[in-house]
Each structure stands twice: as structure tokens, then as C-alpha cells.
Protein backbone atom coordinates (compact mmCIF):
# COMPACT_ATOMS: atom_id res chain seq x y z
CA UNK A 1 -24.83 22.30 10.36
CA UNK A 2 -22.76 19.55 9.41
CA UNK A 3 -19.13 19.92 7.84
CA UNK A 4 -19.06 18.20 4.52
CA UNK A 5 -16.01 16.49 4.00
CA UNK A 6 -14.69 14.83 0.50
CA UNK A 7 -12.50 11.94 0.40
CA UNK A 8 -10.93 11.64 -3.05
CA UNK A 9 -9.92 8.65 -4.22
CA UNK A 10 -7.87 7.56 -7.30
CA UNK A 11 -8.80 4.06 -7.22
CA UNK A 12 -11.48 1.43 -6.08
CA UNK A 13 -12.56 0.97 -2.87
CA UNK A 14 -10.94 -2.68 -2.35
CA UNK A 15 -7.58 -1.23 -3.07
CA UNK A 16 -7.08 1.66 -1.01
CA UNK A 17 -6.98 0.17 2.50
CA UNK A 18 -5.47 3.64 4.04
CA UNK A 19 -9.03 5.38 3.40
CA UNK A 20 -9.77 3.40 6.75
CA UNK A 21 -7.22 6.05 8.50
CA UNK A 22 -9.12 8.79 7.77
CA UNK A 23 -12.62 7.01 8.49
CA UNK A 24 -11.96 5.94 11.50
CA UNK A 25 -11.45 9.56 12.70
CA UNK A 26 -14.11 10.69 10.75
CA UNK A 27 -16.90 8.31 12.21
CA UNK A 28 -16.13 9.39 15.38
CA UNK A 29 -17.49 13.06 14.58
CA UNK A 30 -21.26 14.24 12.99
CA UNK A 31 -19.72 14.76 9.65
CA UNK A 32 -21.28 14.57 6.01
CA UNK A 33 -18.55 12.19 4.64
CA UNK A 34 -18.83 11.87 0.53
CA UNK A 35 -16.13 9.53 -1.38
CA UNK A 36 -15.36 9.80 -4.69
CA UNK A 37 -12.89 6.79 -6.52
CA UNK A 38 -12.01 5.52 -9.91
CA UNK A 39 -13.97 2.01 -10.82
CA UNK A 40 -10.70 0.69 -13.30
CA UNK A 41 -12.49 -2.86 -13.75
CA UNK A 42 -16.26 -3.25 -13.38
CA UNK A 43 -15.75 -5.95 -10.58
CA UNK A 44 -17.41 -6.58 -7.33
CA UNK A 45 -15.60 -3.63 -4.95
CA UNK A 46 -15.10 -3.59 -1.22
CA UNK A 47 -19.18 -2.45 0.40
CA UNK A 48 -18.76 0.52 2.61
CA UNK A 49 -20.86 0.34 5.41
CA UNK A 50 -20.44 3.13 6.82
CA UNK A 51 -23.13 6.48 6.11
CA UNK A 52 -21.40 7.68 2.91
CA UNK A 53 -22.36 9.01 -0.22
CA UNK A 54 -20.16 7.77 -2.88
CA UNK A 55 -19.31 8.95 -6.05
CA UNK A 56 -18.20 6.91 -9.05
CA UNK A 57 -16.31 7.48 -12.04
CA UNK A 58 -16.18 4.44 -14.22
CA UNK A 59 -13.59 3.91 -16.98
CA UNK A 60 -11.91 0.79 -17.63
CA UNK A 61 -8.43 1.06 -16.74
CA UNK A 62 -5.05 -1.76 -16.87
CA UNK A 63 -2.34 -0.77 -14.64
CA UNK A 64 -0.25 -1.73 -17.41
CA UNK A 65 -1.23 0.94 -19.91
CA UNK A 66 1.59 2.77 -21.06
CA UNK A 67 1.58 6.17 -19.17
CA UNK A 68 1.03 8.63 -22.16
CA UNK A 69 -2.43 6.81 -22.93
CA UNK A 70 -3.41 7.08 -19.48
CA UNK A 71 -3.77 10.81 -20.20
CA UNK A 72 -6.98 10.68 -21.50
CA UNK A 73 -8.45 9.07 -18.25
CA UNK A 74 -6.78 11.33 -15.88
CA UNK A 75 -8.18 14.44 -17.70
CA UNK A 76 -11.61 12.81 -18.16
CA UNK A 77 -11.11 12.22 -13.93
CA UNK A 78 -10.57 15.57 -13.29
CA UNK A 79 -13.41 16.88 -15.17
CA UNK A 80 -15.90 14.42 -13.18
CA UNK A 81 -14.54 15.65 -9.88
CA UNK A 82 -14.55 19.77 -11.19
CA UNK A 83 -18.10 19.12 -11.89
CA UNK A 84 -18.39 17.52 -8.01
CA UNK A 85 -17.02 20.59 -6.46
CA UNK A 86 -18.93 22.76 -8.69
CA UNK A 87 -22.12 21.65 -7.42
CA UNK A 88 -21.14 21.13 -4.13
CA UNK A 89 -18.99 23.38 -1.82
CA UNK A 90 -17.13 20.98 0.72
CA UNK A 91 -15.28 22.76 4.26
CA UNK A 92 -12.57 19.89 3.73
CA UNK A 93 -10.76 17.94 0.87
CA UNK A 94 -9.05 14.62 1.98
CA UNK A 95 -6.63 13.68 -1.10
CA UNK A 96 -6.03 10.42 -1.13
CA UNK A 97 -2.39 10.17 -3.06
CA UNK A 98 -0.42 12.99 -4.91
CA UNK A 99 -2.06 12.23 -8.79
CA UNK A 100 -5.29 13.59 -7.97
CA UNK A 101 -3.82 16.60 -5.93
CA UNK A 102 -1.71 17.32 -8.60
CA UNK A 103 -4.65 16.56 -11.40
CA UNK A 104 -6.86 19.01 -9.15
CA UNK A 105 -4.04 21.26 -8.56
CA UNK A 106 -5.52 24.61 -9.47
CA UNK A 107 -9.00 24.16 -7.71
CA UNK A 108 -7.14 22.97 -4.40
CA UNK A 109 -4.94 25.82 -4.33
CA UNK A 110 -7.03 28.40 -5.25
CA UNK A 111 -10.84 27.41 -3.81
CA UNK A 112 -9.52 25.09 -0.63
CA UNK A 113 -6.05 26.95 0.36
CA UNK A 114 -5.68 25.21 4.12
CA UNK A 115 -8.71 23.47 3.68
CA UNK A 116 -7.27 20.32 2.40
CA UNK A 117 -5.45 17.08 3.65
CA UNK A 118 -2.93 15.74 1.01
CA UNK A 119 -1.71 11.68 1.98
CA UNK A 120 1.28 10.95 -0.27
CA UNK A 121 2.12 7.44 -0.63
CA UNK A 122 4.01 6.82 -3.58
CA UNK A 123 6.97 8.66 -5.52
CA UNK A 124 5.67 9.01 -9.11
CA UNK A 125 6.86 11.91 -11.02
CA UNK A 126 8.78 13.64 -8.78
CA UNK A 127 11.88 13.62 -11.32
CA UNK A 128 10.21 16.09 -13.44
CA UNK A 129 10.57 19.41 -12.42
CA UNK A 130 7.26 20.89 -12.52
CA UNK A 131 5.96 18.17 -11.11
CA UNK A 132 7.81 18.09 -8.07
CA UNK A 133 7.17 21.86 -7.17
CA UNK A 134 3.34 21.54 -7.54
CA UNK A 135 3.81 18.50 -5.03
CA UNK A 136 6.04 21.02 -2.31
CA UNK A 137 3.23 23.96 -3.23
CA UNK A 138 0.16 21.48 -2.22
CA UNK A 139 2.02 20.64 0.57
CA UNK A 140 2.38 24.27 1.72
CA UNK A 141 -1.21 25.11 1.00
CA UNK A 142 -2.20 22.10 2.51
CA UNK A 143 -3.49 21.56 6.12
CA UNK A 144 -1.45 19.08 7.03
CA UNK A 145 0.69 16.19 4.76
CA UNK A 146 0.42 12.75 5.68
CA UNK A 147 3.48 10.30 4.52
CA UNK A 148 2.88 6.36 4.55
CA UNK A 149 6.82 6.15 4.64
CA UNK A 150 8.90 8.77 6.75
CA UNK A 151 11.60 7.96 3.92
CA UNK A 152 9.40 10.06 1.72
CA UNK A 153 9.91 13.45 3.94
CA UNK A 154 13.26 13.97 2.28
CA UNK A 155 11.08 14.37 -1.00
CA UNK A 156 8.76 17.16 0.35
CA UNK A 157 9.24 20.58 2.25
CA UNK A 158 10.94 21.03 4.96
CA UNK A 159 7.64 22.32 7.00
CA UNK A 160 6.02 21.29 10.75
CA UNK A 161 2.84 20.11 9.26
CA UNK A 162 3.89 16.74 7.53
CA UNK A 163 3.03 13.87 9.63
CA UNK A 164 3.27 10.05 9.39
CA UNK A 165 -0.50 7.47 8.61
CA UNK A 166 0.84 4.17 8.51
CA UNK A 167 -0.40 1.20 6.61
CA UNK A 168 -2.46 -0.53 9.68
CA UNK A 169 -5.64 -1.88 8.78
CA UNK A 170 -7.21 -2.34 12.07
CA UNK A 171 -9.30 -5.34 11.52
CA UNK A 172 -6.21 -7.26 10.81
CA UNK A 173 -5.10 -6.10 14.25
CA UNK A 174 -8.23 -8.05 15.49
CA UNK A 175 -6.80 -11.52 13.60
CA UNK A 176 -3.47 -10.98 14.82
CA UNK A 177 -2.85 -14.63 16.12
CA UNK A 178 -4.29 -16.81 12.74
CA UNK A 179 -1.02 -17.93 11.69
CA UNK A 180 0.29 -17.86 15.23
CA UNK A 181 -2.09 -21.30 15.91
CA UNK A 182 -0.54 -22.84 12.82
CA UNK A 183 2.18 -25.48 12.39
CA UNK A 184 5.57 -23.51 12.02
CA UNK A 185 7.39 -26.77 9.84
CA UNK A 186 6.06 -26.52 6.90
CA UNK A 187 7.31 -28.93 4.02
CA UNK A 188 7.23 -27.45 1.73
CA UNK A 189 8.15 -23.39 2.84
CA UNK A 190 5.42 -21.67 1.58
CA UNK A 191 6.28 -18.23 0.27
CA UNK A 192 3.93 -15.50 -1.31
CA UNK A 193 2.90 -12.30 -2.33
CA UNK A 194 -0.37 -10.88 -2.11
CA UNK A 195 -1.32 -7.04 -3.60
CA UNK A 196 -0.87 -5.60 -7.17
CA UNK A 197 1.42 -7.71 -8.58
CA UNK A 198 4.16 -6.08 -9.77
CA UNK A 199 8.67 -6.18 -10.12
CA UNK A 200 8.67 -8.61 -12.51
CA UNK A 201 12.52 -8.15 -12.39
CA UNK A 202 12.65 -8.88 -8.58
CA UNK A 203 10.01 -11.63 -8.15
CA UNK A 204 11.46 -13.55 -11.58
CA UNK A 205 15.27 -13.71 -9.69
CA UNK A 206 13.80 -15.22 -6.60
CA UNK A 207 11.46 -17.83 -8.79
CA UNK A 208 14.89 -18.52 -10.97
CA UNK A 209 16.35 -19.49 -7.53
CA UNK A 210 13.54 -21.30 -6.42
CA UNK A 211 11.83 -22.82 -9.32
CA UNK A 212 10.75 -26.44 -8.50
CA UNK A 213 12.98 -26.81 -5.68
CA UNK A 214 10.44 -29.08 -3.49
CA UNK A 215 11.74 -27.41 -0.52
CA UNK A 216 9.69 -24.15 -1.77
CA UNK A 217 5.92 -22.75 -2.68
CA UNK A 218 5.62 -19.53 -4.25
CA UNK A 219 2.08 -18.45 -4.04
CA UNK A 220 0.63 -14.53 -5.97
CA UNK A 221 -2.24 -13.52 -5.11
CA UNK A 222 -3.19 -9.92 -7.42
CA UNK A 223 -5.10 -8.84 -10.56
CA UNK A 224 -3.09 -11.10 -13.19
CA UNK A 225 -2.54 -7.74 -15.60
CA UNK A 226 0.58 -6.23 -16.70
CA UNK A 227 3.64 -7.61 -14.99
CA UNK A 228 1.63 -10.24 -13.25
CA UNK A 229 1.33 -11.47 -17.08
CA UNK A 230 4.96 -11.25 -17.58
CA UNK A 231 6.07 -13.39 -14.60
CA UNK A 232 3.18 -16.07 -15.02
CA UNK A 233 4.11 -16.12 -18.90
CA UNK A 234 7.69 -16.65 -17.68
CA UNK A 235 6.66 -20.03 -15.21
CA UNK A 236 4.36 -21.28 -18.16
CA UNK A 237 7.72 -20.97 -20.15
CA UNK A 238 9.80 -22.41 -17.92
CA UNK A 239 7.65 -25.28 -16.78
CA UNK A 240 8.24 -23.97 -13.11
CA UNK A 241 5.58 -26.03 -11.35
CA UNK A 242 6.06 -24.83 -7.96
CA UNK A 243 4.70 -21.17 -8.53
CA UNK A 244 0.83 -20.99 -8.27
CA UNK A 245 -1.25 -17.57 -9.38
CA UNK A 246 -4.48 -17.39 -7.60
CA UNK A 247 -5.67 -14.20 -9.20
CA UNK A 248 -7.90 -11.29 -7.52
CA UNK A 249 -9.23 -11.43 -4.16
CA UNK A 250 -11.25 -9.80 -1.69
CA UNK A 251 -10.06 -8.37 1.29
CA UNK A 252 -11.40 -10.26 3.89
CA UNK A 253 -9.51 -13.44 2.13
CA UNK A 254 -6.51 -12.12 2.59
CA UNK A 255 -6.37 -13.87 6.18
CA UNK A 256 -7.17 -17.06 5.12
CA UNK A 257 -4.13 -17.51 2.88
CA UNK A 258 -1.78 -15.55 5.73
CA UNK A 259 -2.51 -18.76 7.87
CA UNK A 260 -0.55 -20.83 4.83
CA UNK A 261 1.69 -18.37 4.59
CA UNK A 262 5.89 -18.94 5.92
CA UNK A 263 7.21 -16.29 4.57
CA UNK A 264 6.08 -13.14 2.84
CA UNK A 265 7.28 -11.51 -0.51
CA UNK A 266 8.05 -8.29 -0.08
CA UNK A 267 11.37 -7.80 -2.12
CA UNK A 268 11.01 -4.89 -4.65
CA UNK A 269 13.05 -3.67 -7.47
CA UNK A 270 15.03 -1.49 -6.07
CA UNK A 271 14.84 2.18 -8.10
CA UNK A 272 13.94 5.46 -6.89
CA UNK A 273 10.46 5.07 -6.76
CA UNK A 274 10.18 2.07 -4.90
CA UNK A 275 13.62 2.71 -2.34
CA UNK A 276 11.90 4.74 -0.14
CA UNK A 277 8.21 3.18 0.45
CA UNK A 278 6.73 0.76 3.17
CA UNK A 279 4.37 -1.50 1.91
CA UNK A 280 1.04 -2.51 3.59
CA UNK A 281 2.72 -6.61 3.66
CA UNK A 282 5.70 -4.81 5.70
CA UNK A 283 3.13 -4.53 8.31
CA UNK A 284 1.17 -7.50 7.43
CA UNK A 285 4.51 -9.18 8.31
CA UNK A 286 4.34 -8.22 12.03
CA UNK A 287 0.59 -8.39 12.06
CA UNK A 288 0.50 -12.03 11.50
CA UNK A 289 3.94 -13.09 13.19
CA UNK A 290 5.30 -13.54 9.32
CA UNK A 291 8.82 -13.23 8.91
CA UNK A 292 9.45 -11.12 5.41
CA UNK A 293 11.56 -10.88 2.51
CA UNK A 294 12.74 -7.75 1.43
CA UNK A 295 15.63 -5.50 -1.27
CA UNK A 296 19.02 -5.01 0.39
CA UNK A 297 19.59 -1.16 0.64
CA UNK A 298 15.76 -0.31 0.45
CA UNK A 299 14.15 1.72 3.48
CA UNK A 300 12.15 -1.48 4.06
CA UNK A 301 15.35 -3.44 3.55
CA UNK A 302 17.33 -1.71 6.30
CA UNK A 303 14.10 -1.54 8.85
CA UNK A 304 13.05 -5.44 8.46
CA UNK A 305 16.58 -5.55 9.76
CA UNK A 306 16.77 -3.33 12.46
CA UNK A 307 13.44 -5.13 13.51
CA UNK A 308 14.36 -8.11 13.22
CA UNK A 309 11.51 -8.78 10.79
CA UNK A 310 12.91 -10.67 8.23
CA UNK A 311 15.65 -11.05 5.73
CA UNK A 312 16.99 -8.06 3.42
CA UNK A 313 18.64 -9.88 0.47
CA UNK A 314 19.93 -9.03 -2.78
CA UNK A 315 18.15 -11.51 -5.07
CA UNK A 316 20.73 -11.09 -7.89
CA UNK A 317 23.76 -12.08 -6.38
CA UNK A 318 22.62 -13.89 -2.92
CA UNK A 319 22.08 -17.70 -2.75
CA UNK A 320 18.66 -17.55 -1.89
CA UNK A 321 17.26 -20.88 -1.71
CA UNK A 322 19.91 -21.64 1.13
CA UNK A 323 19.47 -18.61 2.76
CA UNK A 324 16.04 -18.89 3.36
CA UNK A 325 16.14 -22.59 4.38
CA UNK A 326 18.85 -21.96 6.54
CA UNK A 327 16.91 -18.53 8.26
CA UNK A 328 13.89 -20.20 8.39
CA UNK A 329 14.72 -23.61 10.53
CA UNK A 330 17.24 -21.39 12.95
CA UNK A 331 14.26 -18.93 13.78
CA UNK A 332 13.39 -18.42 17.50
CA UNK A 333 9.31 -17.80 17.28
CA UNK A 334 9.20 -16.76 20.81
CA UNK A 335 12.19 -13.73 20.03
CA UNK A 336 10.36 -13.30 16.44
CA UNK A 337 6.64 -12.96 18.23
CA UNK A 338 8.03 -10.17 20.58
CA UNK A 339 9.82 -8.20 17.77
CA UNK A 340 6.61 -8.15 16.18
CA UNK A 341 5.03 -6.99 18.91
CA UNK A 342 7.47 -4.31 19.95
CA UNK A 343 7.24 -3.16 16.88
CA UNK A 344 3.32 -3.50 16.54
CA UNK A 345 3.43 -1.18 19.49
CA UNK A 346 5.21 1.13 18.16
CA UNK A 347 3.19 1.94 15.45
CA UNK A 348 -0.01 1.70 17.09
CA UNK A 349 1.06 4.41 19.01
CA UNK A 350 1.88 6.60 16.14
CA UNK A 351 -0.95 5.80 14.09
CA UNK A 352 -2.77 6.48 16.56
CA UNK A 353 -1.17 10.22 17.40
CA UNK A 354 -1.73 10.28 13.72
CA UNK A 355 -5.74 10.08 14.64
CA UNK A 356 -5.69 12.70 17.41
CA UNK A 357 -4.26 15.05 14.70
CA UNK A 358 -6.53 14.34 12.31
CA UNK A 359 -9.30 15.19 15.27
CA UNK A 360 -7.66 18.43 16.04
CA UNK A 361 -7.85 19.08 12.40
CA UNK A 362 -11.44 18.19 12.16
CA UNK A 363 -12.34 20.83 15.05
């Protein structure tokens, strides 16, 4: 008989990238592989093709709803995935970010005790007390603990079974050399962000140092909600005419705009939720032979540095606009191309130890 495994999502399909981590593993094996995630806007999603059964909860959703009135949602969330596992008895629970562990908390703990993964990506409430110990007790009741940042480990318990998934989306391994078979003197440099669009803080101080400088582009691509509002609504103000907002887009598009891409925006206010986590565009970066942007005295900060990835600035008190001109026309592309790779390499090789874990799990 097959083993019925749940992945539990928290958001749409298009925006969680790491559920390919687990489903890579997973396809491998003769498993009975359900999904369930969070439909937040009604618009076209990412198609599976693999042989899933998915689940959907639909309920309109802005990221930029204040937290208190996201309650409501959460709790009407948990009751749509109680009534899943009521029905249906699974022999594994893959918990795709800490919310929904901690919004499932007492069914995990009591019905699935070692028969659950938990991937933590993000530091959310960890300040609060409570909070924080439910995360260390999942964590002990869990099978294993996977961290998209090993900055995060200091935030969890000290126990063997927490390993490292990093952000590698493997079909983007497959398109490594796009930008590689692109012009490298651009006029102008062509900067941009793609993702959820968010520091408004951060990516305001590098437009301020930028704005219509013609030696500079700064491209967004991301759901214009929320902060993405702010910053545009900040441009419009300003009458910055080199910043450009391209909206939503589809995975597969991301590749075509990495080929017009010079550098990447990956700076991030720098607070305790954001200090400690790696991005997916930190690997993009390398992916794509992209040199990146990133916070001084962030984790990303200090590795696009010891990399040799990038620049870690401080876009408060640095004078940006030289900085990057000057980094940019002194780079050495055939020293970049085989930092990338080295550390490309690297990773590989622990995502894919990550894999054989997850298939030892699986057994």
C-alpha cells in the first residue's frame, strides 16, 4: 500500500519554489503525494504536473493586511486543513514554513509525533515567548527540521536532526548560462528586484541615490500590494523616471528578464527578522553569473562577501551610485564566473545530501 504523504502549504503554488525540494525526492518513490496551499488572489497559479491531488483553500488575502486582521484567515485555514486530516489519515506531514506548524500545533504533536517534516524559512514571531517554544517543541517532535538559512539554527534547538534545503530551483540550474551569452556593458546598468516586493525603507535609499541618474535602471518585478505601493507611490512623487514596476509574473519569466539583468537587488532592511535569511535571488545571483547587492552586517551581507558574490553596502550612509559604477566596470567575469561556480558546487552538494535524507526519511 502506498504511504500517503501531505505537503502543507501556506501559500500559492507560484510562490513557494522550495516545495520542488521535497518533490523531487518524493517523485522518485510510489508515494500518494496530496498538497494543500492558500489561493490569497484568485490568479492564474503555477500547474503542477506532477500526479498530485491538491487541495485548495481560497480566501482573498493582501500581504499588507495588518497582522491582527489576518487572524480570521489563519483560524478559518486551520479549520480547512483539521477537516483534511480528519477524513484522511496521512503516514507523513511535510510543513511547509513554521505558521502552519504552529497554526496546526496541537494535531501535529499529538496525532503525527515523529511523523512530520517541519521546513522553517522565515523568523516571524519568534520574539514572543510562547511562540518561540511551540517552534523548539515542533522541532523536537518533528522528524527532522529543515532550515533555508543555517543562520536560523541559532533560533531553534540545539538537536542532531535539523538540517539545511537550500533555495535551488533546479530548472534554473538548467538555464544557467542566459545572461552569460549577453553583453556585459550595459549603458545604462540595469539593476532589479524580482519576488514579493517588499523593504520599502531599503529599496527607497538606493532609488534616492539613484533616481534618474542615466547611468542606472531600476527594474521590480512583484505583486504591486503593500510596500510595493509605497515605493511606486514614492517614484510617482518624485518624478523618478528611471524606476520601472512590471508587476506579477510567472515563473518561467523570471529568466527572460535575468538576461537584462546587471545587477540584482537583494539589499534588505536590516532587523531581526530579515538578518539572518538567504533569499532565493542570493542564489539566483550565482545561478545566472549576476553579481548582487546586499545589507552590510546581514548573514547574506557577510556571505556575498566571503563569495565574492557581490557588494554588501550600507545604503544609508554609502555613496552608492559610485560604488556600484566603480564595482561594476573593475569586475573580472572570468574570476566572478568561477566564484559562482565554486559556490554553485557547493550547494549542489548539500542540497543534494539534503535529498538523500529526505530518502532515508521516506523509507
Amino acid at each position: 500500500m502506498k504511504k500517503k504523504i501531505l505537503i502543507l502549504g501556506f501559500t500559492k503554488i507560484a510562490y513557494m519554489p522550495y516545495l520542488n525540494f521535497y518533490l523531487e525526492q518524493l517523485n522518485k518513490g510510489d508515494y500518494d503525494i496530496s498538497l494543500f496551499y492558500w489561493d490569497r488572489d484568485g490568479k492564474p497559479d503555477k500547474e503542477i504536473k506532477e500526479n498530485i491531488t491538491l487541495y485548495k483553500f481560497q480566501k482573498n488575502m493582501m500581504d499588507s493586511v495588518p497582522k491582527i486582521n489576518k487572524i480570521t484567515n489563519f483560524l478559518e485555514y486551520r479549520r480547512e486543513v483539521k477537516k483534511l486530516l480528519k477524513h484522511n489519515r496521512f503516514d507523513m506531514i511535510i510543513v511547509l514554513h513554521t505558521l502552519p506548524g504552529i497554526l496546526l500545533y496541537d494535531e501535529l504533536i499529538k496525532n503525527y509525533n515523529k511523523k512530520f517534516i517541519l521546513d522553517y524559512r522565515d523568523f516571524t514571531y519568534e520574539n514572543i515567548s510562547l511562540y518561540k517554544k511551540r517552534i523548539h517543541k515542533l522541532c523536537n517532535s518533528a522528524l527532522a527540521t529543515f532550515v533555508s538559512s543555517d543562520a536560523f539554527r541559532v533560533l531553534l534547538p540545539d538537536i542532531d536532526n535539523i538540517y539545511t534545503s537550500h533555495n535551488l530551483v533546479i530548472d534554473s540550474l538548467k538555464n544557467r548560462t542566459l545572461r552569460l551569452n549577453e553583453q556585459r556593458c550595459p549603458r545604462p546598468i540595469r539593476i532589479r528586484y524580482w519576488g514579493l516586493i517588499r523593504y520599502t525603507k531599503t529599496n527607497i535609499a538606493l532609488i534616492k541615490q539613484i533616481a534618474n541618474d542615466e547611468r542606472f535602471e531600476m527594474h521590480f518585478h512583484g505583486r504591486s500590494q503593500g510596500e510595493a505601493l509605497e515605493i511606486q507611490e514614492y517614484c510617482n512623487k518624485h518624478l523618478i523616471k528611471n524606476a520601472y514596476f512590471h508587476g506579477e509574473y510567472l515563473p518561467e519569466e523570471k529568466y527572460r528578464f535575468a538576461m537584462e539583468t546587471d545587477i540584482i537587488q537583494n539589499a534588505q532592511d536590516l532587523d531581526r527578522i530579515t538578518q539572518n535569511a538567504v533569499s532565493n535571488k542570493f542564489y539566483d545571483s550565482a545561478i545566472f553569473y549576476i553579481p548582487q547587492l546586499c545589507t552590510k552586517g546581514s548573514f547574506m551581507g557577510t556571505n556575498v562577501e566571503n563569495y565574492g558574490l557581490g557588494l554588501a553596502v550600507d545604503l544609508e550612509k554609502d555613496n552608492i551610485s559610485q560604488i556600484l559604477v566603480d564595482y561594476f566596470n573593475n569586475i573580472d567575469w572570468t574570476d566572478f564566473s568561477k566564484r559562482c561556480d565554486s559556490f554553485i558546487e557547493k550547494v549542489t552538494e548539500e542540497y543534494e545530501t539534503g535529498l538523500k535524507i529526505i530518502q532515508e526519511l521516506l523509507a
